[in-house]
Protein backbone atom coordinates (compact mmCIF):
# COMPACT_ATOMS: atom_id res chain seq x y z
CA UNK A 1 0.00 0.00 0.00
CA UNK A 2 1.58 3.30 -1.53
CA UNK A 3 1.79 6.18 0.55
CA UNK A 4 -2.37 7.23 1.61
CA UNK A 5 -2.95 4.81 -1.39
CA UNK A 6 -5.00 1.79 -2.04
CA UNK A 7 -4.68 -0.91 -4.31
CA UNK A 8 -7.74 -1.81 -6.63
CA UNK A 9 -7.82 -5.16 -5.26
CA UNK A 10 -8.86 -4.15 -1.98
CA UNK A 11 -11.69 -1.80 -4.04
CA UNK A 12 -12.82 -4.71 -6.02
CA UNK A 13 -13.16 -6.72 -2.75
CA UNK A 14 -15.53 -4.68 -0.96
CA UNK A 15 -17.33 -4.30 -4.57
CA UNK A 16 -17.16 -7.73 -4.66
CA UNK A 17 -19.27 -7.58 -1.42
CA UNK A 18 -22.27 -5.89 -2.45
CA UNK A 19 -22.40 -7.81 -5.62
CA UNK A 20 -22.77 -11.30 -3.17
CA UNK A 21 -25.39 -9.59 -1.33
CA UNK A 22 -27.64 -9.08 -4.47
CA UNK A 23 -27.36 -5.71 -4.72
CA UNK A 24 -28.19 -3.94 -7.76
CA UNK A 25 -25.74 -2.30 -10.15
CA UNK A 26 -28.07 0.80 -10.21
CA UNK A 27 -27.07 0.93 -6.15
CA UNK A 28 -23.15 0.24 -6.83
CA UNK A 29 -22.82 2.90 -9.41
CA UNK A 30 -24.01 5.23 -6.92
CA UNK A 31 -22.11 3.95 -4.30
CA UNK A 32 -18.81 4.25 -6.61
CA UNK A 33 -19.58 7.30 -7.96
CA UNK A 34 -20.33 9.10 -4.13
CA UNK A 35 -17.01 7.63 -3.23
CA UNK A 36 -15.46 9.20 -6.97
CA UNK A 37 -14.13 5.73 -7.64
CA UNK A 38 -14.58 5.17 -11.55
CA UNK A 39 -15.90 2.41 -11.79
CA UNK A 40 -14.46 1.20 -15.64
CA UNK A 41 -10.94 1.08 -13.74
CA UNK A 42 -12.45 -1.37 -10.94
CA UNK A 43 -10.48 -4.07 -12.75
CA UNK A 44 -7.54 -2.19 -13.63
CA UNK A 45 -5.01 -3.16 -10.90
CA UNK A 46 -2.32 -0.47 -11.51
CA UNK A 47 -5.04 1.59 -10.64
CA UNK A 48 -5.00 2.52 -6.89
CA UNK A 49 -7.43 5.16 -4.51
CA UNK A 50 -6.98 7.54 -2.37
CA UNK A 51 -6.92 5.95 1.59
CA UNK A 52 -10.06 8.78 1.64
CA UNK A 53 -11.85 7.22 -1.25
CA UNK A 54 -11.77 3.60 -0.13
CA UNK A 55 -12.77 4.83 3.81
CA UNK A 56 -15.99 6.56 1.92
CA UNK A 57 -16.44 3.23 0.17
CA UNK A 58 -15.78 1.42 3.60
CA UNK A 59 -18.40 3.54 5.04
CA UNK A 60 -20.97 3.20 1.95
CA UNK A 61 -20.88 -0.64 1.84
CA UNK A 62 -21.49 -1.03 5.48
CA UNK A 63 -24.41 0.88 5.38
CA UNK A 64 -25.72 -0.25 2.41
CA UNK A 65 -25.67 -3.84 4.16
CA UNK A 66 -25.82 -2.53 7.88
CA UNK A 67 -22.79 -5.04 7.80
CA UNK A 68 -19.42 -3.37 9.32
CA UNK A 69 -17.65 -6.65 8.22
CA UNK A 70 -18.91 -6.56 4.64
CA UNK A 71 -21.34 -9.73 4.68
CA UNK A 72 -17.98 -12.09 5.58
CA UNK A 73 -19.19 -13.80 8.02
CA UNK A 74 -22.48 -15.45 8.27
CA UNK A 75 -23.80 -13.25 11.17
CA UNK A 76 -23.82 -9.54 11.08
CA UNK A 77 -21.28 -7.17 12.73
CA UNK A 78 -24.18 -4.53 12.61
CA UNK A 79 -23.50 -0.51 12.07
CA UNK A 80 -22.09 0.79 15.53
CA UNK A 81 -20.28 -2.40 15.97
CA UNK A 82 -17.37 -0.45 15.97
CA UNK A 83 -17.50 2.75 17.81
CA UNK A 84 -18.87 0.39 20.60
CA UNK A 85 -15.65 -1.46 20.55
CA UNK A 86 -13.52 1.28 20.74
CA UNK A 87 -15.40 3.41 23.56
CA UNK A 88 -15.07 -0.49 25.52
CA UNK A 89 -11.30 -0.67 24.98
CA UNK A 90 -10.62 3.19 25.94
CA UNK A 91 -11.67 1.85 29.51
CA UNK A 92 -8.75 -0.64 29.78
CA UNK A 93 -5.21 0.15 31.59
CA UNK A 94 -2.98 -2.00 28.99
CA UNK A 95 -2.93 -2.80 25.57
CA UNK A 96 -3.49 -6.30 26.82
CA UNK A 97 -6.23 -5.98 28.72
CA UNK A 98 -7.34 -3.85 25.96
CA UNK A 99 -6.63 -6.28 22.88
CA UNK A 100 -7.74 -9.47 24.59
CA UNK A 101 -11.24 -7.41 25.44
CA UNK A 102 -11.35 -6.77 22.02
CA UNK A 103 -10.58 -10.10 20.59
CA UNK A 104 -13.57 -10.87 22.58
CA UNK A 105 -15.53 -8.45 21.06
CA UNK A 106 -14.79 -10.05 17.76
CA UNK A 107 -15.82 -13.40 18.57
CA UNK A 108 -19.08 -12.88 20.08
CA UNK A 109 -19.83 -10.85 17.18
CA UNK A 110 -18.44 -13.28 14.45
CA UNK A 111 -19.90 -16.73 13.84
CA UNK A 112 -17.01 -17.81 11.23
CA UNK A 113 -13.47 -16.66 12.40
CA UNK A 114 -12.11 -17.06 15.97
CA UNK A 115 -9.41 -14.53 17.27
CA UNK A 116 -6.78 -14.56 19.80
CA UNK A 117 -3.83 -13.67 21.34
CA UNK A 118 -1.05 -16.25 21.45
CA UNK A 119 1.96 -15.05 23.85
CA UNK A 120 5.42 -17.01 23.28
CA UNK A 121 8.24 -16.11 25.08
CA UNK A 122 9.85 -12.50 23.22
CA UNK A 123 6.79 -12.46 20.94
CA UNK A 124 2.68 -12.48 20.41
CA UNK A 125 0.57 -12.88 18.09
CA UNK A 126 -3.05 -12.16 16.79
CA UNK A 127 -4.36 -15.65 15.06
CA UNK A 128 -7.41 -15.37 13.38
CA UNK A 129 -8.81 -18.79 12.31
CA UNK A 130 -11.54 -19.34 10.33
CA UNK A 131 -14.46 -21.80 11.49
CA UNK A 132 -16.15 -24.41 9.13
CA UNK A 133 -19.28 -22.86 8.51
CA UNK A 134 -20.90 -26.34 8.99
CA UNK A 135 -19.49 -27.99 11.87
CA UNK A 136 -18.14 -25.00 13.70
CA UNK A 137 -14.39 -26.98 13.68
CA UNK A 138 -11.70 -24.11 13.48
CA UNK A 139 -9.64 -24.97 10.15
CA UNK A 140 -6.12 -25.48 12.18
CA UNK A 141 -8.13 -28.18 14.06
CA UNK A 142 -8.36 -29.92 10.73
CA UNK A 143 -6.32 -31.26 7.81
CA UNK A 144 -7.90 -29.29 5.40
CA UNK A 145 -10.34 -27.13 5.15
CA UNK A 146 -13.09 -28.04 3.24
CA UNK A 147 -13.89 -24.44 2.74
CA UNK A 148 -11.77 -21.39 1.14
CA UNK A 149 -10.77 -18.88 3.28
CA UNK A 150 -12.89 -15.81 2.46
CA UNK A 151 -9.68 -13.75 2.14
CA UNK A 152 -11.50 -10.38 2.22
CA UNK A 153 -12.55 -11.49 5.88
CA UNK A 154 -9.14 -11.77 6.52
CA UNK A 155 -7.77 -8.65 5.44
CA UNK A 156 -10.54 -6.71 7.01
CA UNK A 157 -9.77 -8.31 10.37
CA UNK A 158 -6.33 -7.49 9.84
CA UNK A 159 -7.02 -3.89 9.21
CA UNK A 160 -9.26 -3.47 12.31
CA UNK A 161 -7.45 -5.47 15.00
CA UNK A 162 -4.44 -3.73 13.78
CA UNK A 163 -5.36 -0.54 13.33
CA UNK A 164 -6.86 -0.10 16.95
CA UNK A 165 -4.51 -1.39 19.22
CA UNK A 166 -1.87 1.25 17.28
CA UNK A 167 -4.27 3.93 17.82
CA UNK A 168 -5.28 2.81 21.64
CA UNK A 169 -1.48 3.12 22.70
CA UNK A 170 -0.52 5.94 20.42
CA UNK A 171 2.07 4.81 18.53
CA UNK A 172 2.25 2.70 15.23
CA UNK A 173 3.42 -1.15 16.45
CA UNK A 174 5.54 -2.85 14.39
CA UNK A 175 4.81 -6.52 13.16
CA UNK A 176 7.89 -8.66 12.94
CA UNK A 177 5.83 -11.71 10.78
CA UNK A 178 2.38 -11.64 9.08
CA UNK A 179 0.99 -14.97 8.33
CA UNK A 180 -1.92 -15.83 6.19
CA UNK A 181 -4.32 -19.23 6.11
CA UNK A 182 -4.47 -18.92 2.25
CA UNK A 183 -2.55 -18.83 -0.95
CA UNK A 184 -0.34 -16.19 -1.71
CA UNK A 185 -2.25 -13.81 -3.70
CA UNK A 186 -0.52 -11.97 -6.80
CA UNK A 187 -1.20 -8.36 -4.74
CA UNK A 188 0.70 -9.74 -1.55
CA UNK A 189 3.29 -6.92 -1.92
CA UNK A 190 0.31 -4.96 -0.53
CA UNK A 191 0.76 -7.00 2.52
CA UNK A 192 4.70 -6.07 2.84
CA UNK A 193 4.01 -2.40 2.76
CA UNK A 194 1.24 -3.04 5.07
CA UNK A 195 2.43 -4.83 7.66
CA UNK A 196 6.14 -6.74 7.41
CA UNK A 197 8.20 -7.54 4.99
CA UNK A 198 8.60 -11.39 6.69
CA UNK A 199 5.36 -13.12 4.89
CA UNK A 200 4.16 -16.54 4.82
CA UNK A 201 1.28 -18.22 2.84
CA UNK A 202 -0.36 -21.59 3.69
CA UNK A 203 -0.71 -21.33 7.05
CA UNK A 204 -3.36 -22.61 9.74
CA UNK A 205 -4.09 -19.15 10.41
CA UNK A 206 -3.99 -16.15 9.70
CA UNK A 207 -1.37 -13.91 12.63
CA UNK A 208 0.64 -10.70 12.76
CA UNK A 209 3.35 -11.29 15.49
CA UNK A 210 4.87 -8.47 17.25
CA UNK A 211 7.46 -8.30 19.96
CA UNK A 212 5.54 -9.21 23.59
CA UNK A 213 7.08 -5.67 25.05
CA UNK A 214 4.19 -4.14 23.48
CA UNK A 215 1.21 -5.69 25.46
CA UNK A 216 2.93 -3.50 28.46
CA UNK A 217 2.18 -0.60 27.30
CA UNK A 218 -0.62 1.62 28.60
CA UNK A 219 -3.78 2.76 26.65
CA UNK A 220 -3.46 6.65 26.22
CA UNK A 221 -7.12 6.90 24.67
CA UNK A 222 -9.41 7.84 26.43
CA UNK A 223 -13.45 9.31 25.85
CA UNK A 224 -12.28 12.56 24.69
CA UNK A 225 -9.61 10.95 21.96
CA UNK A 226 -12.29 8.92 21.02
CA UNK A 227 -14.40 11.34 19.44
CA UNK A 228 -11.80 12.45 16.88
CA UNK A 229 -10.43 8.83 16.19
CA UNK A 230 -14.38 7.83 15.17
CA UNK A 231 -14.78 11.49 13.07
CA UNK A 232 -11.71 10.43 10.89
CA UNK A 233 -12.45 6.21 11.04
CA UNK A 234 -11.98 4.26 9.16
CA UNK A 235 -9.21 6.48 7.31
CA UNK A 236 -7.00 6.24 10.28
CA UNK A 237 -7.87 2.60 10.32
CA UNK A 238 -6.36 2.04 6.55
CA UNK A 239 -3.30 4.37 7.12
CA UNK A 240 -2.51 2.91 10.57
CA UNK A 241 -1.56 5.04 13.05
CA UNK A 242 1.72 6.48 13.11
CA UNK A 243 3.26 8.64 15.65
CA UNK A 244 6.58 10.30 13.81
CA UNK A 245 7.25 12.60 17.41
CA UNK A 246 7.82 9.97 19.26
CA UNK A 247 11.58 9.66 20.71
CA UNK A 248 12.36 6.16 19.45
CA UNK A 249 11.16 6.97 16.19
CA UNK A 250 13.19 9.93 16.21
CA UNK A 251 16.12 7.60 17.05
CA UNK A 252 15.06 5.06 14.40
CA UNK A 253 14.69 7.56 11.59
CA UNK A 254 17.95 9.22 12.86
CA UNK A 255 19.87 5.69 13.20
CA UNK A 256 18.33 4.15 9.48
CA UNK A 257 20.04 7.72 7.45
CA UNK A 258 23.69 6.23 8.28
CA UNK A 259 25.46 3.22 8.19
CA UNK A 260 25.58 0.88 11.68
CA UNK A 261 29.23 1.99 12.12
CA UNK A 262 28.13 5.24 12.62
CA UNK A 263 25.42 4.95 14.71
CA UNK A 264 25.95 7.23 17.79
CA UNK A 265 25.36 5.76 21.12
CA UNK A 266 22.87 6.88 23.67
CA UNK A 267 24.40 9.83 25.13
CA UNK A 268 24.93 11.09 22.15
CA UNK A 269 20.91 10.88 21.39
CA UNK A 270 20.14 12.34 24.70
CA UNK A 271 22.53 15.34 24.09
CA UNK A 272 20.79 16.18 20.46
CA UNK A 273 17.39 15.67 22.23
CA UNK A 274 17.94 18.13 25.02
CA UNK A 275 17.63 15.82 28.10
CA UNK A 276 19.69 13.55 30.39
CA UNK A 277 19.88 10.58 29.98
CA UNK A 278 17.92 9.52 32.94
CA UNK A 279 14.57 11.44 31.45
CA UNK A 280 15.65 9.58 28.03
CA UNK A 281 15.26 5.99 29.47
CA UNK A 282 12.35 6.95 30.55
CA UNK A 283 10.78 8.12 27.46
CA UNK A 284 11.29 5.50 25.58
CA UNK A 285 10.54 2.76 28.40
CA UNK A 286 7.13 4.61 28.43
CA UNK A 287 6.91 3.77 24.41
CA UNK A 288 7.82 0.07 25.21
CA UNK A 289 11.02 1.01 22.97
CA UNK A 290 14.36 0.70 25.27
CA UNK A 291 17.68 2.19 23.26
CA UNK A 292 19.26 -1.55 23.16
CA UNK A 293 15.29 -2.58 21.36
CA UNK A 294 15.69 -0.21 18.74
CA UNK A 295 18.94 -1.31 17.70
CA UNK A 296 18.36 -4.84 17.80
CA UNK A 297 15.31 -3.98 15.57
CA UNK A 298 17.09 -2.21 13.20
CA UNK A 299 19.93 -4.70 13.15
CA UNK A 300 17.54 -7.62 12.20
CA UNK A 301 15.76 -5.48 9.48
CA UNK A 302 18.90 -4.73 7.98
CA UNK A 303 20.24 -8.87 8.39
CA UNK A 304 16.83 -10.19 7.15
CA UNK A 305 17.45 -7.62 4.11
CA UNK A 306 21.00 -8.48 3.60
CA UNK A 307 20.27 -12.26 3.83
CA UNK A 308 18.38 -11.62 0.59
CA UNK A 309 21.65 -10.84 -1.64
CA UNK A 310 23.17 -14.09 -2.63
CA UNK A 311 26.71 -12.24 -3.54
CA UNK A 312 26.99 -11.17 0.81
CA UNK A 313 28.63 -14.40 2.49
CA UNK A 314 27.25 -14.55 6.52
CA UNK A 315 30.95 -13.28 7.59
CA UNK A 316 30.80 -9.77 5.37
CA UNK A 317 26.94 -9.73 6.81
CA UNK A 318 27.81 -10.25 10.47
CA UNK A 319 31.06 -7.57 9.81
CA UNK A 320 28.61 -5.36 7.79
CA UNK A 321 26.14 -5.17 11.32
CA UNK A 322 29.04 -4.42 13.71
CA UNK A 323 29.43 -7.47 15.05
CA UNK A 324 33.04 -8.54 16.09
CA UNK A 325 32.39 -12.32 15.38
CA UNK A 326 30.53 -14.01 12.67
CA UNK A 327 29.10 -16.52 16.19
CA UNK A 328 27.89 -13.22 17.78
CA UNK A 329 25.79 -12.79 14.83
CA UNK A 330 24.36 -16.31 14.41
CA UNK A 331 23.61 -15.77 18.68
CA UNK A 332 21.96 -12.54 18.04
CA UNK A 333 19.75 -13.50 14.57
CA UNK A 334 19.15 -16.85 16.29
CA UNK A 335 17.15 -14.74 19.02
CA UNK A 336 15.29 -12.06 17.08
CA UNK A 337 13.82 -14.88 14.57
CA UNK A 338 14.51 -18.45 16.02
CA UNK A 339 16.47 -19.24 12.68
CA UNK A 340 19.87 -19.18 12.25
CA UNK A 341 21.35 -16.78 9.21
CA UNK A 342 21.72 -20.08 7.03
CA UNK A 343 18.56 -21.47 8.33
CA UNK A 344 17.00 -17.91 6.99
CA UNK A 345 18.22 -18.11 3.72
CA UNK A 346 17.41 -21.76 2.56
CA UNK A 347 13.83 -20.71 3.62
CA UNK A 348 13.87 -17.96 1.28
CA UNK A 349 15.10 -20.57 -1.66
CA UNK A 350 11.64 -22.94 -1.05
């Protein structure tokens, strides 16, 4: 997704679900044209929309089929699904208390997909499965689904789970893996720019997985916040929510213009930011982003990215990062993504 763009796919997707729900073309012409979508491009995919376009077609299509979920799932998620949510989750101390409320939320709402949070050691995850519309089985629980995964149910899940918990705390959070319980589809680069550039296809569910430091932090919403978060939804939604004052992504933005070896160290950063180091720490322990977590973020971007280029041996890699030995390196990678440099790489060859 471009910058405060959207890819036609998405647009033919929602399209897609007025045209399931019988809906007249008379209706979706007028839906397309109060949104100022044309609709002769609808199958044009280097065509893309503004992120205020497709929210006005967002908002169009669910109340065309008083369905805030987009007829995906065999029961309703009724207009004012959402704003309910959010003023529920405004009420909670942590984004864990928060996004495990809301996960909730979801599934008493939703006959057909099942979400929760799965905690593992350094990381979580959102897993959304989706249940066999028959029997009520969730797909993982099977050896194949006999069903296809309604994709656009999927993505839309994605987009809302997502987009609030970034919102609730503040701060845009980054997702180390997105997994998805379906075939990769030939837009998925939508999916890097959405959410991380570590994809996989196939799975038993569908999961973004972020670093666990996260859940800690607290929800800075609150009734008042909420007012202007529902005036601009769901454009916030699509865009995510990104907050570029922040201190650590100060640091980040700072630290990703220059090479690691020049990287200045933390003194250095509290010096340029007018503050000692003591009120530093503390900044960016209240953004659930210590100085040591940004660099080990960065470093495993720039690995995971270097691990691409068949020509860079582990050794010039490992050097590359600032490491002093090439066994530091395999340590550190080994922790940030349970794989092993050479383990990384023959995945990326299947």
């Amino acid at each position: 997704m471009e910058k405060n763009s959207v890819s036609m796919h998405f647009v033919r997707s929602a399209v897609q679900s007025l045209v399931k729900q019988n809906i007249d073309n008379q209706e979706i012409n007028k839906i397309m044209q109060h949104c100022k979508i044309d609709y002769s491009l609808l199958q044009d995919d280097s065509h893309r929309v503004t992120a205020e376009q497709f929210s006005q077609l967002w908002l169009s299509v669910a109340q065309c089929l008083n369905d805030e979920f987009f007829g995906q799932d065999s029961h309703q998620m009724k207009v004012g699904s959402f704003v309910m949510l959010c003023r529920m989750a405004v009420n909670y101390h942590s984004l864990k208390s928060a996004l495990i409320a809301m996960l909730r939320f979801f599934n008493l709402l939703l006959d057909d997909f099942y979400s929760e949070l799965i905690t593992e050691g350094q990381y979580s995850r959102i897993q959304i499965t989706q249940r066999n519309q028959h029997t009520g089985v969730l797909a993982s629980d099977l050896q194949s689904s006999p069903q296809p995964a309604r994709i656009f149910g999927h993505e839309t899940l994605l987009i809302l789970q997502h987009g609030i918990i970034c919102w609730l705390v503040g701060r845009r959070i980054p997702i180390f893996q997105a997994g998805f319980a379906y075939a990769k589809p030939t837009y998925s680069v939508e999916y890097q720019l959405m959410y991380s550039a570590e994809l996989q296809f196939d799975q038993p569910y569908t999961s973004l997985t972020f670093d666990s430091r996260y859940l800690q932090l607290p929800v800075v919403q609150n009734e008042q916040t909420l007012r202007g978060f529902i005036q601009q939804a769901p454009t916030n939604i699509v865009l995510k929510y990104k907050n570029y004052s922040s201190y650590s992504a100060t640091i980040r933005k700072s630290m990703r213009e220059m090479t690691v070896d020049l990287w200045p160290d933390f003194d250095t950063f509290a010096s340029q930011l007018n503050m000692t180091r003591s009120t530093l720490r503390r900044r960016l322990s209240e953004e659930g982003q210590p100085f040591q977590a940004i660099k080990d973020q960065l470093r495993r971007d720039i690995a995971m990215t270097l691990l691409r280029q068949p020509e860079k041996s582990v050794t010039d890699i490992s050097s590359e990062l600032g490491f002093a030995e090439p066994s530091a390196f395999h340590r550190a990678f080994k922790k940030w993504t349970n794989q092993t440099p050479n383990e990384y790489r023959q995945g990326l060859r299947k």
